[in-house]
PDB file of N, CA and C in Angstrom:
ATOM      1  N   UNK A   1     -13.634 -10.030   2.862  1.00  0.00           N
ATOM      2  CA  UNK A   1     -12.373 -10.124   3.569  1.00  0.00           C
ATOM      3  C   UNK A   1     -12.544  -9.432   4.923  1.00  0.00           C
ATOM      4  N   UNK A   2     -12.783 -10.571   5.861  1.00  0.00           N
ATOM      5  CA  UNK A   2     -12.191  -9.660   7.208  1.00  0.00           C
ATOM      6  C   UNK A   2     -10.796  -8.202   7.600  1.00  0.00           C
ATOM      7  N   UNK A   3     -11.550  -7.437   8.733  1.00  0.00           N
ATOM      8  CA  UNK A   3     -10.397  -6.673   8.799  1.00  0.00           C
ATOM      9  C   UNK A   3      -9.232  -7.235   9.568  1.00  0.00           C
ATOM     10  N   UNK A   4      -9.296  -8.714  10.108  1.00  0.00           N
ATOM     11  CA  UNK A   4      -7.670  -9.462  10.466  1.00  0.00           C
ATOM     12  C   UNK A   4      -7.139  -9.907   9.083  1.00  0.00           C
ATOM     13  N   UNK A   5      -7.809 -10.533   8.327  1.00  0.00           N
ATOM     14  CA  UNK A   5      -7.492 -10.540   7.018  1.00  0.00           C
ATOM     15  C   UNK A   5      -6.551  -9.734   6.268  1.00  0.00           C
ATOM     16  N   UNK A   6      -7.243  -8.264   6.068  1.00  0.00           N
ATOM     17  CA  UNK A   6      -6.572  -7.446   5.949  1.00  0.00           C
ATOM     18  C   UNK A   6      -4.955  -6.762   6.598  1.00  0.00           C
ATOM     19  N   UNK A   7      -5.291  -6.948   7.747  1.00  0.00           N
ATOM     20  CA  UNK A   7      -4.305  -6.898   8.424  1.00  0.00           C
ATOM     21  C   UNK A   7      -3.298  -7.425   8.065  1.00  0.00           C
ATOM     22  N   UNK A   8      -3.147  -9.105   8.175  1.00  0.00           N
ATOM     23  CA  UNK A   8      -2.642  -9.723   8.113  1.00  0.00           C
ATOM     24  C   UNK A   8      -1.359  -9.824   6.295  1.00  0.00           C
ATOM     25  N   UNK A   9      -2.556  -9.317   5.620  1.00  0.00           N
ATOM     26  CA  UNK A   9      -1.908  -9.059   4.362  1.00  0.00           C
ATOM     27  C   UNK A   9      -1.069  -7.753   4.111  1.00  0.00           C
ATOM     28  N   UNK A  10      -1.795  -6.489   4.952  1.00  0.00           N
ATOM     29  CA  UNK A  10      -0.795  -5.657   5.330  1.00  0.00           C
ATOM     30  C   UNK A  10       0.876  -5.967   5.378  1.00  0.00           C
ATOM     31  N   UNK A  11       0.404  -6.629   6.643  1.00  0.00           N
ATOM     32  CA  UNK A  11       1.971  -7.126   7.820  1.00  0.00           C
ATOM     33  C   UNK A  11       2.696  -7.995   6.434  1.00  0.00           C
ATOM     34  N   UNK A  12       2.324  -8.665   5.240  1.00  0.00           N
ATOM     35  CA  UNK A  12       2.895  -9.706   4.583  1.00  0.00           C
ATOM     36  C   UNK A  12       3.489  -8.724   3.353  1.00  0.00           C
ATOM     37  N   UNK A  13       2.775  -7.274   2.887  1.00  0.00           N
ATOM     38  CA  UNK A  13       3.520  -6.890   2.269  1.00  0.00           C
ATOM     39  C   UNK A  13       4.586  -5.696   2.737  1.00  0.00           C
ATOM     40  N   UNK A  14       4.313  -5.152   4.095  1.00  0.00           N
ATOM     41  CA  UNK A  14       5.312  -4.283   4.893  1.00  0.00           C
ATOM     42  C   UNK A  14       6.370  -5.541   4.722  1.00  0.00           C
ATOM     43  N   UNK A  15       6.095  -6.847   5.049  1.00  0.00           N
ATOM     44  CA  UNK A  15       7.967  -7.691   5.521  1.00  0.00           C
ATOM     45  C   UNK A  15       8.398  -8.082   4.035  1.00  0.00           C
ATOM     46  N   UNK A  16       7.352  -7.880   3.130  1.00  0.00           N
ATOM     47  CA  UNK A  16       8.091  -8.479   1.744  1.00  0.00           C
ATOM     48  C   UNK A  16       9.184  -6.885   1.307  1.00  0.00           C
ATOM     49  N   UNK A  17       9.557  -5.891   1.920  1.00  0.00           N
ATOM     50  CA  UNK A  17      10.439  -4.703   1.909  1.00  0.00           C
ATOM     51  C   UNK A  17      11.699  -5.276   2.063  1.00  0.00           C
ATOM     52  N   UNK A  18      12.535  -4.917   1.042  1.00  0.00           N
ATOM     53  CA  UNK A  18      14.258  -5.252   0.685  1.00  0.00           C
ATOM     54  C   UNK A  18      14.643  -4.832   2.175  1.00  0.00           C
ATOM     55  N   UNK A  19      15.264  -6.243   2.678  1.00  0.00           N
ATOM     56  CA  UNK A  19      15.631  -6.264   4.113  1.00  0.00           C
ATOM     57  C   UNK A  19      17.224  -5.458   3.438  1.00  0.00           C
ATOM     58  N   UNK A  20      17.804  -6.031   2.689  1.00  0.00           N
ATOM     59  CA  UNK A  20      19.039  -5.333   2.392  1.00  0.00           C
ATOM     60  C   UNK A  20      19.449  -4.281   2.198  1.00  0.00           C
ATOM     61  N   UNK A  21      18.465  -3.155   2.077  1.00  0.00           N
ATOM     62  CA  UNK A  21      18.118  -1.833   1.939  1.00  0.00           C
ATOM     63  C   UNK A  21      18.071  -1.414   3.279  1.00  0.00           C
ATOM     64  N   UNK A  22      18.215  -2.232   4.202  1.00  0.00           N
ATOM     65  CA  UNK A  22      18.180  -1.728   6.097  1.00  0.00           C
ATOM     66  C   UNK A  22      19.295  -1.572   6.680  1.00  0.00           C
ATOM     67  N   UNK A  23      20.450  -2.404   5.889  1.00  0.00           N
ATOM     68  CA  UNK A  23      21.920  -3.126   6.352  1.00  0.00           C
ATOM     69  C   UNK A  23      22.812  -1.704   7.073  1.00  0.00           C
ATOM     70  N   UNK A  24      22.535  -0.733   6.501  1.00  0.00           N
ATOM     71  CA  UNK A  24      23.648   0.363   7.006  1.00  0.00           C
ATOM     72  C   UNK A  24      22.925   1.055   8.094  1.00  0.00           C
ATOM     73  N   UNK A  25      21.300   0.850   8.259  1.00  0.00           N
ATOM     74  CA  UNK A  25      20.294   1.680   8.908  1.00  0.00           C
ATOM     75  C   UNK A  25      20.268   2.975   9.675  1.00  0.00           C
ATOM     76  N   UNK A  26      20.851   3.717   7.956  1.00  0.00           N
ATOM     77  CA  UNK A  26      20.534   5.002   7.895  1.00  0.00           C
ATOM     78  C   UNK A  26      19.440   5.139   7.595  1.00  0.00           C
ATOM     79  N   UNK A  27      19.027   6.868   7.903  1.00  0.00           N
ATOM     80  CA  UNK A  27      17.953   7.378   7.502  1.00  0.00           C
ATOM     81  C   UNK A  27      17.720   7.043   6.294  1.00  0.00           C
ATOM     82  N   UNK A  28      18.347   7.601   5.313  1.00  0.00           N
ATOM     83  CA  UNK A  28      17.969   7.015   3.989  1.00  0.00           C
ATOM     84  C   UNK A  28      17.430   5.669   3.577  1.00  0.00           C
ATOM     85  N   UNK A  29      18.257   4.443   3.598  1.00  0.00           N
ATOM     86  CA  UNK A  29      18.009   3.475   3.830  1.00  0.00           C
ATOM     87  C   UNK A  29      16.734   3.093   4.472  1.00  0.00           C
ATOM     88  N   UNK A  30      16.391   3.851   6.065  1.00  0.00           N
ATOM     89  CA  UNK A  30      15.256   3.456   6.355  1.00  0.00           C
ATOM     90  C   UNK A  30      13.957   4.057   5.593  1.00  0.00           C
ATOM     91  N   UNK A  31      13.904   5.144   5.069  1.00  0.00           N
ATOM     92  CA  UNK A  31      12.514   6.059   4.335  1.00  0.00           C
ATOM     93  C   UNK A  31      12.517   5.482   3.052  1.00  0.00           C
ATOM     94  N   UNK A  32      13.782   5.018   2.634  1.00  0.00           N
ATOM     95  CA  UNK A  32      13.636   3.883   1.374  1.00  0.00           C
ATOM     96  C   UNK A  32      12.721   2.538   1.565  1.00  0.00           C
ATOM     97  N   UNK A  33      13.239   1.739   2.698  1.00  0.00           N
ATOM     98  CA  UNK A  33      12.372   0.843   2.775  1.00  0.00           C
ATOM     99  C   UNK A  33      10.590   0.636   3.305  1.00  0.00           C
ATOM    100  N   UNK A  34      10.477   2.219   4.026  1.00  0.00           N
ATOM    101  CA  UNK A  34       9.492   2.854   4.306  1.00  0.00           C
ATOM    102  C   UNK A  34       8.016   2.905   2.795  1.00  0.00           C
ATOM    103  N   UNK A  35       9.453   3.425   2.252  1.00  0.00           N
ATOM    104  CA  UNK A  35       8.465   3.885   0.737  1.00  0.00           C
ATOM    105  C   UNK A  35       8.258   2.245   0.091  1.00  0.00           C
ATOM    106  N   UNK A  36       9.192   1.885   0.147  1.00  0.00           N
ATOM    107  CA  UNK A  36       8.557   0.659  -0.640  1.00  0.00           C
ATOM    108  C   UNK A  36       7.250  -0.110  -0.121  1.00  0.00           C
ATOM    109  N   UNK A  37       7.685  -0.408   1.842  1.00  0.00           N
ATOM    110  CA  UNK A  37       6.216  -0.854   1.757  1.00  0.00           C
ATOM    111  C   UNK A  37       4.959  -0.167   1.629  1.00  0.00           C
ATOM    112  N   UNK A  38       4.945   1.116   1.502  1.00  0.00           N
ATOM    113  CA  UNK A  38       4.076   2.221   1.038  1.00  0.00           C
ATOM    114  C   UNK A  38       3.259   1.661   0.104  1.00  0.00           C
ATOM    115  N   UNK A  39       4.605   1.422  -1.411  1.00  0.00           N
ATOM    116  CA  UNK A  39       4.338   1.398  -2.136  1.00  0.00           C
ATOM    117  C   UNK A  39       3.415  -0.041  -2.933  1.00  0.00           C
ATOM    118  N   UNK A  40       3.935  -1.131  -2.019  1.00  0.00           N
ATOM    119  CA  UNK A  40       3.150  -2.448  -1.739  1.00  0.00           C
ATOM    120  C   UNK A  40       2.143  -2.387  -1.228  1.00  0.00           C
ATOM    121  N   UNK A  41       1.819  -1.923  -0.501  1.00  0.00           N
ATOM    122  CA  UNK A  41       0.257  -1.598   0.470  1.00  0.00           C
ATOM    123  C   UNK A  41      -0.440  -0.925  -0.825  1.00  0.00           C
ATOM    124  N   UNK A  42      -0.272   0.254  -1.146  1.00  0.00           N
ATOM    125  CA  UNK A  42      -0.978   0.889  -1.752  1.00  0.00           C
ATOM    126  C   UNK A  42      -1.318  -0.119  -3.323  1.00  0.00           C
ATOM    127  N   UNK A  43      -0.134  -0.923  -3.596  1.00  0.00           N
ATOM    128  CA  UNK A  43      -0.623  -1.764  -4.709  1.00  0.00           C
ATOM    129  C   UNK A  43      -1.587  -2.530  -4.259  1.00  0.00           C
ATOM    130  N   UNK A  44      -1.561  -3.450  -3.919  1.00  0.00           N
ATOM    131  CA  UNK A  44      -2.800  -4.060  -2.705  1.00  0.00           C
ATOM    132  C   UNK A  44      -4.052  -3.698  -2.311  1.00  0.00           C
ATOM    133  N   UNK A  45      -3.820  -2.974  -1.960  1.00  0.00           N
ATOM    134  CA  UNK A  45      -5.295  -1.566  -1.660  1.00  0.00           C
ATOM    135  C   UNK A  45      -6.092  -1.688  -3.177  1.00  0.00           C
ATOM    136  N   UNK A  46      -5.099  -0.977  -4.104  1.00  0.00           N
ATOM    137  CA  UNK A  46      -6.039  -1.003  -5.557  1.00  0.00           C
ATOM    138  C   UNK A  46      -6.502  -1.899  -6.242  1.00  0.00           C
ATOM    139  N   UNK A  47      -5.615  -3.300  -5.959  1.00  0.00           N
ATOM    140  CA  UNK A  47      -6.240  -4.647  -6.530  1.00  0.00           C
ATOM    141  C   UNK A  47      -7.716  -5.226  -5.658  1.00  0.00           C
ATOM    142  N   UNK A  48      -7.963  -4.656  -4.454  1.00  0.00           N
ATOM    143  CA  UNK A  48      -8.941  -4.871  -3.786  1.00  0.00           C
ATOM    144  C   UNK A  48      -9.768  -4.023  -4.171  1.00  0.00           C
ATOM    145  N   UNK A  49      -9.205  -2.355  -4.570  1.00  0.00           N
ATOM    146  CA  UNK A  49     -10.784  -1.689  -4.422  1.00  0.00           C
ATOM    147  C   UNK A  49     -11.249  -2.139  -6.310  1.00  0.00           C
ATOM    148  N   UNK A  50     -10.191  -2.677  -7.093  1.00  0.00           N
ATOM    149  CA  UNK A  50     -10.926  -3.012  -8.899  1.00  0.00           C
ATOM    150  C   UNK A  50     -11.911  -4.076  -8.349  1.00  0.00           C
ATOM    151  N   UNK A  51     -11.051  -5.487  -7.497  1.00  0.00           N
ATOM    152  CA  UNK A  51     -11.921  -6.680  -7.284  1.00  0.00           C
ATOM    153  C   UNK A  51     -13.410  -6.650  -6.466  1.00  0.00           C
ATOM    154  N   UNK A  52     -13.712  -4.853  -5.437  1.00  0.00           N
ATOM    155  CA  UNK A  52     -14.703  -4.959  -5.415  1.00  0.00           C
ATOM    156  C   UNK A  52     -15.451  -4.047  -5.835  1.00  0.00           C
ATOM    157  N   UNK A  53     -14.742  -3.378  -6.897  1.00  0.00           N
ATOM    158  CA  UNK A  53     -15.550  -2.885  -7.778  1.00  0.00           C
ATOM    159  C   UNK A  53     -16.382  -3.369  -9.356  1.00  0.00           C
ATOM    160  N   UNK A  54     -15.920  -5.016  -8.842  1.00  0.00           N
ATOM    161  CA  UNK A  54     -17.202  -5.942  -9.583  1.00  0.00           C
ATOM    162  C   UNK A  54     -17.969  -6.716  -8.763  1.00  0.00           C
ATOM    163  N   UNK A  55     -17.955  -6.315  -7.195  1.00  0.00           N
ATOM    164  CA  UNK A  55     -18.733  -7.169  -6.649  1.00  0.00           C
ATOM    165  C   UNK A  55     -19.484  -6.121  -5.858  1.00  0.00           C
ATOM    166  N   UNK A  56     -19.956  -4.656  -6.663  1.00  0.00           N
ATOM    167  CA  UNK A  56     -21.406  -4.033  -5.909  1.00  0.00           C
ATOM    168  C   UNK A  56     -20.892  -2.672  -5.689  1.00  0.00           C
ATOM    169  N   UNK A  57     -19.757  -2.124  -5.926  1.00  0.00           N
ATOM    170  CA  UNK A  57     -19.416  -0.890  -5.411  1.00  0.00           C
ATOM    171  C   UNK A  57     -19.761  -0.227  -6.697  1.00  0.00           C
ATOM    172  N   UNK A  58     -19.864   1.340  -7.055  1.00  0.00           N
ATOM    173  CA  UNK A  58     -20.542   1.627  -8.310  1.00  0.00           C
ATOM    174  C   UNK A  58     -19.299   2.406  -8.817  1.00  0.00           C
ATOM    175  N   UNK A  59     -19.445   2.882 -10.053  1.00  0.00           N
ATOM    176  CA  UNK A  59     -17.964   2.941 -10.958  1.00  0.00           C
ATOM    177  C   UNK A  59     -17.282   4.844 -10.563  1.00  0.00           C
ATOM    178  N   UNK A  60     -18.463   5.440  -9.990  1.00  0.00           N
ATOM    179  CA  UNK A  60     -18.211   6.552  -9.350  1.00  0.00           C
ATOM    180  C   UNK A  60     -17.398   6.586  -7.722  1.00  0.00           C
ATOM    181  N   UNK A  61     -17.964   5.563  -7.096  1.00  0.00           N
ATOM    182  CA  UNK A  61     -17.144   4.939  -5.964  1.00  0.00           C
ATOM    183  C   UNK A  61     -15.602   4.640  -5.972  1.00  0.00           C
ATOM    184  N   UNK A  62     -15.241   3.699  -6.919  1.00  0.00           N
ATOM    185  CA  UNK A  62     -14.249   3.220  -7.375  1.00  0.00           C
ATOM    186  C   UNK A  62     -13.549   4.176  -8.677  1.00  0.00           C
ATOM    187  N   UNK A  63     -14.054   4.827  -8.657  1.00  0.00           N
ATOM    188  CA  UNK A  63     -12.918   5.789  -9.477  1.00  0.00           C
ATOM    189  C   UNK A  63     -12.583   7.068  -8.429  1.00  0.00           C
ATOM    190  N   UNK A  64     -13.456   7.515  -7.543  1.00  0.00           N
ATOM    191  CA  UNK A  64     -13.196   8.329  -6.693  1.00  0.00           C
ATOM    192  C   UNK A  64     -12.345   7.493  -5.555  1.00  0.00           C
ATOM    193  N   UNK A  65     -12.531   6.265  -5.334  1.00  0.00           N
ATOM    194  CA  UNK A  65     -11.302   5.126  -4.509  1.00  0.00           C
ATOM    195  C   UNK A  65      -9.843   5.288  -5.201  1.00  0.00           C
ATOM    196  N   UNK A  66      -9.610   5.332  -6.624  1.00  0.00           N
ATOM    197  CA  UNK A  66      -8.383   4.986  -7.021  1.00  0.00           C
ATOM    198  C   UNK A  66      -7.632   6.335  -7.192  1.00  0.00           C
ATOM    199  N   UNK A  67      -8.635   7.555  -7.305  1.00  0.00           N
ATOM    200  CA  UNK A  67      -8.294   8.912  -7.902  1.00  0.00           C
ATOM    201  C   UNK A  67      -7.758   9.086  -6.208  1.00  0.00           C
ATOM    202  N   UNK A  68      -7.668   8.609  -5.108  1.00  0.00           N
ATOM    203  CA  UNK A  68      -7.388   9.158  -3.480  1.00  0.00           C
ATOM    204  C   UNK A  68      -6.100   8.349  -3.352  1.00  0.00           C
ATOM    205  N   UNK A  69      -6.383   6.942  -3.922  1.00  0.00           N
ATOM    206  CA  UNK A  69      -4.851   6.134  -3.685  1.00  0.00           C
ATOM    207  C   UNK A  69      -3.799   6.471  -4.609  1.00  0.00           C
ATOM    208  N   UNK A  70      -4.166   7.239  -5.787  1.00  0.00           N
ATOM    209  CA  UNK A  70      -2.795   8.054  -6.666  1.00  0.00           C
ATOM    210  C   UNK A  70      -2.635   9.453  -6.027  1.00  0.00           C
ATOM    211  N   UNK A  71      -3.632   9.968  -5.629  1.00  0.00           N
ATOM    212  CA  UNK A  71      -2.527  11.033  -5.225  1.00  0.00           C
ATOM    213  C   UNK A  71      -2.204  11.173  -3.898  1.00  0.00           C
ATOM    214  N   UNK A  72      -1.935   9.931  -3.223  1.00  0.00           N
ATOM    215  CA  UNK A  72      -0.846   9.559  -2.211  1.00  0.00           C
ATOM    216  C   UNK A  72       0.213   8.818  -2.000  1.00  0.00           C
ATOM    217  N   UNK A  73       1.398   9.270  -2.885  1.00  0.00           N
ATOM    218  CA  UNK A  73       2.061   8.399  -3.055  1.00  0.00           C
ATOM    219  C   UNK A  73       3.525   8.063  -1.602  1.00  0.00           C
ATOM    220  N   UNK A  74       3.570   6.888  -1.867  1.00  0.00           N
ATOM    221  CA  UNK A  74       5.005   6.674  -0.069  1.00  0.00           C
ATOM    222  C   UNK A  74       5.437   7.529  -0.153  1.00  0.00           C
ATOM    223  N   UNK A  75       6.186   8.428  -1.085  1.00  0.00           N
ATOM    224  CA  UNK A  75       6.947   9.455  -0.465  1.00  0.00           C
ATOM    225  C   UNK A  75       6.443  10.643   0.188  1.00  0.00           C
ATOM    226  N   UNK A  76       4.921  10.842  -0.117  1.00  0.00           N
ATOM    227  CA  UNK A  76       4.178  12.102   0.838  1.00  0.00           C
ATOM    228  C   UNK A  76       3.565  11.305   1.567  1.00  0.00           C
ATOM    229  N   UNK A  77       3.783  10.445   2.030  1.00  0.00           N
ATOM    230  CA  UNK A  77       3.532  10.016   3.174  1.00  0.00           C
ATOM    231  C   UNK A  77       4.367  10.267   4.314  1.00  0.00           C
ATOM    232  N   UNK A  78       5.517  10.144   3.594  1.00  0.00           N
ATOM    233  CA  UNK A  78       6.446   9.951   4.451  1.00  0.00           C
ATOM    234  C   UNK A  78       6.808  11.626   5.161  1.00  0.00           C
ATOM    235  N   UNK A  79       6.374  12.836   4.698  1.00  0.00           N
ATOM    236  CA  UNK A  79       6.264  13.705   4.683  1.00  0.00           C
ATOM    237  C   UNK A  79       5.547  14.677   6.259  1.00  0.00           C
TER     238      UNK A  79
END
């Protein structure tokens, strides 16, 4: 996967974020919809690093990949 690729799938799960969750666009509201696409990216991220962790990455790689994407979750990000 290219990194426009990537990109591109980024940008598709940041806009898949509950537009209706923006409507009053408060703070709240906005760090809500913040976290969600957080929370989409980061799903994303892990289905890529399992899928290439059968195509050559070694199981120490990919467990030290997934052990970095749990303990960052949207809301300490947002932090």
């Amino acid at each position: 996967m290219s990194q426009n690729e990537t990109l591109i799938d980024l940008i598709i799960a940041i806009s898949k974020v509950k537009i209706k969750e923006l409507e009053r666009f408060d703070e709240v509201s906005m760090l809500y919809a913040i976290q969600q696409g957080c929370e989409a990216i980061a799903q994303r991220a892990t289905k890529r690093i399992e899928t290439l962790s059968h195509g050559g990455l070694s199981g120490r790689d990919t467990t030290e990949m997934l052990s970095m994407r749990t303990n960052v979750s949207g809301s300490e990000l947002l932090l």
